[in-house]
C-alpha atoms as a PDB file:
ATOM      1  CA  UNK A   1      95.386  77.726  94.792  1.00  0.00           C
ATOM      2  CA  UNK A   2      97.422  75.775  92.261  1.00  0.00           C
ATOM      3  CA  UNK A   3     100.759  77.464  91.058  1.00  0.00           C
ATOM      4  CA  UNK A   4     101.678  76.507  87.528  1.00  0.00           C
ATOM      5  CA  UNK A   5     104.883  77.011  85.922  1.00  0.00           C
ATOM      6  CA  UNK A   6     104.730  78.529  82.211  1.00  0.00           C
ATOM      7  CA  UNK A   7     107.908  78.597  80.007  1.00  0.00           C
ATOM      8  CA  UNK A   8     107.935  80.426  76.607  1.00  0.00           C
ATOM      9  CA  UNK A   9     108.079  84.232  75.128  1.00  0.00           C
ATOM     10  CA  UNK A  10     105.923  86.940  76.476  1.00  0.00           C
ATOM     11  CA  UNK A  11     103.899  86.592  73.526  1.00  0.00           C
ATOM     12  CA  UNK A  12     103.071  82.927  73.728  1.00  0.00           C
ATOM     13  CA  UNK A  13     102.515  83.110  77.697  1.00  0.00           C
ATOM     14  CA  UNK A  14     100.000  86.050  76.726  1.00  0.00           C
ATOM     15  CA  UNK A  15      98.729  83.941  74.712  1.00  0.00           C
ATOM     16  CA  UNK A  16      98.002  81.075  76.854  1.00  0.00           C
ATOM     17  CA  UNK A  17      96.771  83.389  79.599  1.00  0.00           C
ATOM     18  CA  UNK A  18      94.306  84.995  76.878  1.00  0.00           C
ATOM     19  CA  UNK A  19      92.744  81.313  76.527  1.00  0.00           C
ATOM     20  CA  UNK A  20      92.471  80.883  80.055  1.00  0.00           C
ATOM     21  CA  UNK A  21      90.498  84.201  80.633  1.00  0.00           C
ATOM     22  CA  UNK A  22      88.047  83.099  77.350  1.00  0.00           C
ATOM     23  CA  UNK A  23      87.488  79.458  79.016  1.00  0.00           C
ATOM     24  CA  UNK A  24      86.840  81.218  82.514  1.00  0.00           C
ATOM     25  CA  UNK A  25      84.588  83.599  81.224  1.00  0.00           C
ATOM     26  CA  UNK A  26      81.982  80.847  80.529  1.00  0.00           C
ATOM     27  CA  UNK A  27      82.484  79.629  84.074  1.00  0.00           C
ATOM     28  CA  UNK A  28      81.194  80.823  87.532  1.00  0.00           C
ATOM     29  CA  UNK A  29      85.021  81.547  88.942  1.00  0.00           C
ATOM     30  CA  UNK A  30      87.207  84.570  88.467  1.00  0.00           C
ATOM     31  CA  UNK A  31      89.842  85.307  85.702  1.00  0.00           C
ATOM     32  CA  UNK A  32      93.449  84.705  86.447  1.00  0.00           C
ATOM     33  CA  UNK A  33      94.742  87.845  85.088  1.00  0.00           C
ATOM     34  CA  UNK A  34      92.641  91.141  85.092  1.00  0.00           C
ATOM     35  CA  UNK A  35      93.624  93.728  82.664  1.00  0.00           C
ATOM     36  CA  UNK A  36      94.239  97.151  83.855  1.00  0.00           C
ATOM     37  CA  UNK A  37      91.121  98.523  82.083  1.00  0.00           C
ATOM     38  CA  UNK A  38      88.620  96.212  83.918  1.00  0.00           C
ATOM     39  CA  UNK A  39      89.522  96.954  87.277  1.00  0.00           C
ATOM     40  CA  UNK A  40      87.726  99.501  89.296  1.00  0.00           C
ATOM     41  CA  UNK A  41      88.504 102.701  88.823  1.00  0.00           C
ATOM     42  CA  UNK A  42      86.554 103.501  92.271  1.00  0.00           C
ATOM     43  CA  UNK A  43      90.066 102.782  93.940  1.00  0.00           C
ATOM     44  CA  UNK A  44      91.885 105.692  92.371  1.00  0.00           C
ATOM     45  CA  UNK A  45      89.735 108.061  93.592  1.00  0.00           C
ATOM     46  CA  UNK A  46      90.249 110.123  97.056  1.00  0.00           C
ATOM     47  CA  UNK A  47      88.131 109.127  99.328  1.00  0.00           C
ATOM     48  CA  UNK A  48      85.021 111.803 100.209  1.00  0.00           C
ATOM     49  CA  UNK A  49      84.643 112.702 103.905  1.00  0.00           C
ATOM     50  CA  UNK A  50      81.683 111.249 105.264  1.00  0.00           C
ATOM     51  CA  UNK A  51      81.337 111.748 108.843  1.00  0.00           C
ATOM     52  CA  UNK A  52      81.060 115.074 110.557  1.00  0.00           C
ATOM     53  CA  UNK A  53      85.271 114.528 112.024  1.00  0.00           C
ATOM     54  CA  UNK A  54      86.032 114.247 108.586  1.00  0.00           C
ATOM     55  CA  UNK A  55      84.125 117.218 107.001  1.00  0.00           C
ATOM     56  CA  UNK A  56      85.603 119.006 110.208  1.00  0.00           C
ATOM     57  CA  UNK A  57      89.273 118.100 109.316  1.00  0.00           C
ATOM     58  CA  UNK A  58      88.570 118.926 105.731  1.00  0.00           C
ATOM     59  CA  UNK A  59      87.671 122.222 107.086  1.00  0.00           C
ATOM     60  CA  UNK A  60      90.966 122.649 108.955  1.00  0.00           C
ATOM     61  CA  UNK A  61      92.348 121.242 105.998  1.00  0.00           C
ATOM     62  CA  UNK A  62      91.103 123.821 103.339  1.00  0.00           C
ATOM     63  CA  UNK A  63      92.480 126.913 105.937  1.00  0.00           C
ATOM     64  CA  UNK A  64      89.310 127.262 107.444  1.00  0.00           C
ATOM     65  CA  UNK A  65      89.849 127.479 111.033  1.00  0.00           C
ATOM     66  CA  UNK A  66      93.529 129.684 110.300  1.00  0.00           C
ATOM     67  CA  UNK A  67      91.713 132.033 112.174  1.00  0.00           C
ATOM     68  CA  UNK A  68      89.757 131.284 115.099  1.00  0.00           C
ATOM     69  CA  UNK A  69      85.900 130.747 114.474  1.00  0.00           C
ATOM     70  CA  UNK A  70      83.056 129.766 117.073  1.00  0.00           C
ATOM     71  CA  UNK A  71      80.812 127.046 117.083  1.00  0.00           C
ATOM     72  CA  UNK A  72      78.168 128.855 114.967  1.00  0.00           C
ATOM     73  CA  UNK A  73      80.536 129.444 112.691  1.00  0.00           C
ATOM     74  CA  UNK A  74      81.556 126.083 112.197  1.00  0.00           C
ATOM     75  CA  UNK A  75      78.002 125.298 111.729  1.00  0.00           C
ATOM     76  CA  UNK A  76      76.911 127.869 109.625  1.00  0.00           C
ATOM     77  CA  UNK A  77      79.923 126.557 107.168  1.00  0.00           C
ATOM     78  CA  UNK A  78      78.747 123.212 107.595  1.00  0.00           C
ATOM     79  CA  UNK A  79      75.182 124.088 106.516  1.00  0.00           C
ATOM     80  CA  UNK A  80      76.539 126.259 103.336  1.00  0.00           C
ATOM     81  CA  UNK A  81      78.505 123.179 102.337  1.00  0.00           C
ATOM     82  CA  UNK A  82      75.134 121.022 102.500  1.00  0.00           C
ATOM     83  CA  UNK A  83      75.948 118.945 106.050  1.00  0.00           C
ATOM     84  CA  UNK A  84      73.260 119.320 108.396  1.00  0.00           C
ATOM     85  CA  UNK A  85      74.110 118.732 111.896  1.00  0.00           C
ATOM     86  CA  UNK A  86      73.060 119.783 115.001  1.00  0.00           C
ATOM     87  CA  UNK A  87      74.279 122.597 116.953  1.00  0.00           C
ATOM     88  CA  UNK A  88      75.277 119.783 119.909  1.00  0.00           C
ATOM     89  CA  UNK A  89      76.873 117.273 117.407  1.00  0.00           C
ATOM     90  CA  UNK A  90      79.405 119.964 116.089  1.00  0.00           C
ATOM     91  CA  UNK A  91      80.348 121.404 119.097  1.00  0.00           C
ATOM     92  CA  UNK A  92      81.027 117.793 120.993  1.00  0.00           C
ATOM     93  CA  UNK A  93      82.715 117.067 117.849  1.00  0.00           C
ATOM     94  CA  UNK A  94      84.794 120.932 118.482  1.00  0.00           C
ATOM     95  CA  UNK A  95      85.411 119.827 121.633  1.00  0.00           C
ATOM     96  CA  UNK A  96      86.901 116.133 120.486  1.00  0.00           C
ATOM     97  CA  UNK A  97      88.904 117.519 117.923  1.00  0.00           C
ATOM     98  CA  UNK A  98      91.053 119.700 120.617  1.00  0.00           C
ATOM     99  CA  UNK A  99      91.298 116.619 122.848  1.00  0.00           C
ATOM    100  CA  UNK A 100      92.903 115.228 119.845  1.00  0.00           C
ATOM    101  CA  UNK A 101      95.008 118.214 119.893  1.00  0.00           C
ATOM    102  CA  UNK A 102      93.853 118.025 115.914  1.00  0.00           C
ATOM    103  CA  UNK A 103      92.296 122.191 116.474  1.00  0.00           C
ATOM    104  CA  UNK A 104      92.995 124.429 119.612  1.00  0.00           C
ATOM    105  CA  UNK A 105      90.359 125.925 121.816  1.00  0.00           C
ATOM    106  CA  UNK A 106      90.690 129.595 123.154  1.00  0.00           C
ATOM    107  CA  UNK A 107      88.491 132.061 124.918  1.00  0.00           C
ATOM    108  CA  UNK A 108      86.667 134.657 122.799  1.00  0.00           C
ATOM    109  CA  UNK A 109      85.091 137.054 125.106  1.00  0.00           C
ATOM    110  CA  UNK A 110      82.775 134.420 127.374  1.00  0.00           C
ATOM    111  CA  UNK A 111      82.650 132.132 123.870  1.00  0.00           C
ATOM    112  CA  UNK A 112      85.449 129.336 122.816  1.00  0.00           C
ATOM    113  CA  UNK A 113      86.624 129.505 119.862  1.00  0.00           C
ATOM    114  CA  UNK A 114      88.335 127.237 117.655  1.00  0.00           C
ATOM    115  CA  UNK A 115      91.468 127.061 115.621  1.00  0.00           C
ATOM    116  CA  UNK A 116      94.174 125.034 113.658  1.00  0.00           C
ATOM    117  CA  UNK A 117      97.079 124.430 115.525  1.00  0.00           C
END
């Protein structure tokens, strides 16, 4: 990429830069300068869980798991929200997410349960 000097006032700079745009327009390559207003607003937006770990952690996020809840639970949740899963999926994933010392597993009765930490 060329790097071109420019002296003048804002105004005439703007100017020139204006012109530039206009003559690029016509052609195949991209605009020097993008305005704020044509850029994607896509990029200001937080990003959506999309994988079963993330609607997990959103979960644990939200409070959730602030008290202890068991796999079914979880599920159950998961279902009401509108994220299918199977029963095995979510629990492996349970079982990951205390590895990853992100929830903590404890004994309910003979059934774990799961909870933030």
């Amino acid at each position: 990429m060329k790097v071109l000097f420019i002296e003048g006032s804002v105004d005439e700079i703007a100017a020139i830069i204006s012109l530039y745009n206009k003559n690029q327009t016509n052609s195949n390559t991209r605009p020097l300068v993008v305005e704020k207003d044509q850029e994607k607003s896509s990029n200001n937006r937080p990003k959506q869980p999309t994988t079963l770990v993330e609607y997990i952690l959103e979960l644990r996020n939200t409070g959730f798991f602030d008290t202890p809840k068991q796999t079914v639970l979880v599920k159950e949740k998961l279902d009401q929200e509108g994220h299918f899963y199977p029963m095995q999926s979510v629990s492996t994933c349970l079982i990951n997410r205390n590895e990853k010392k992100e929830l903590r597993r404890v004994k309910e009765g003979t059934k774990w349960a799961y909870v933030k930490r």
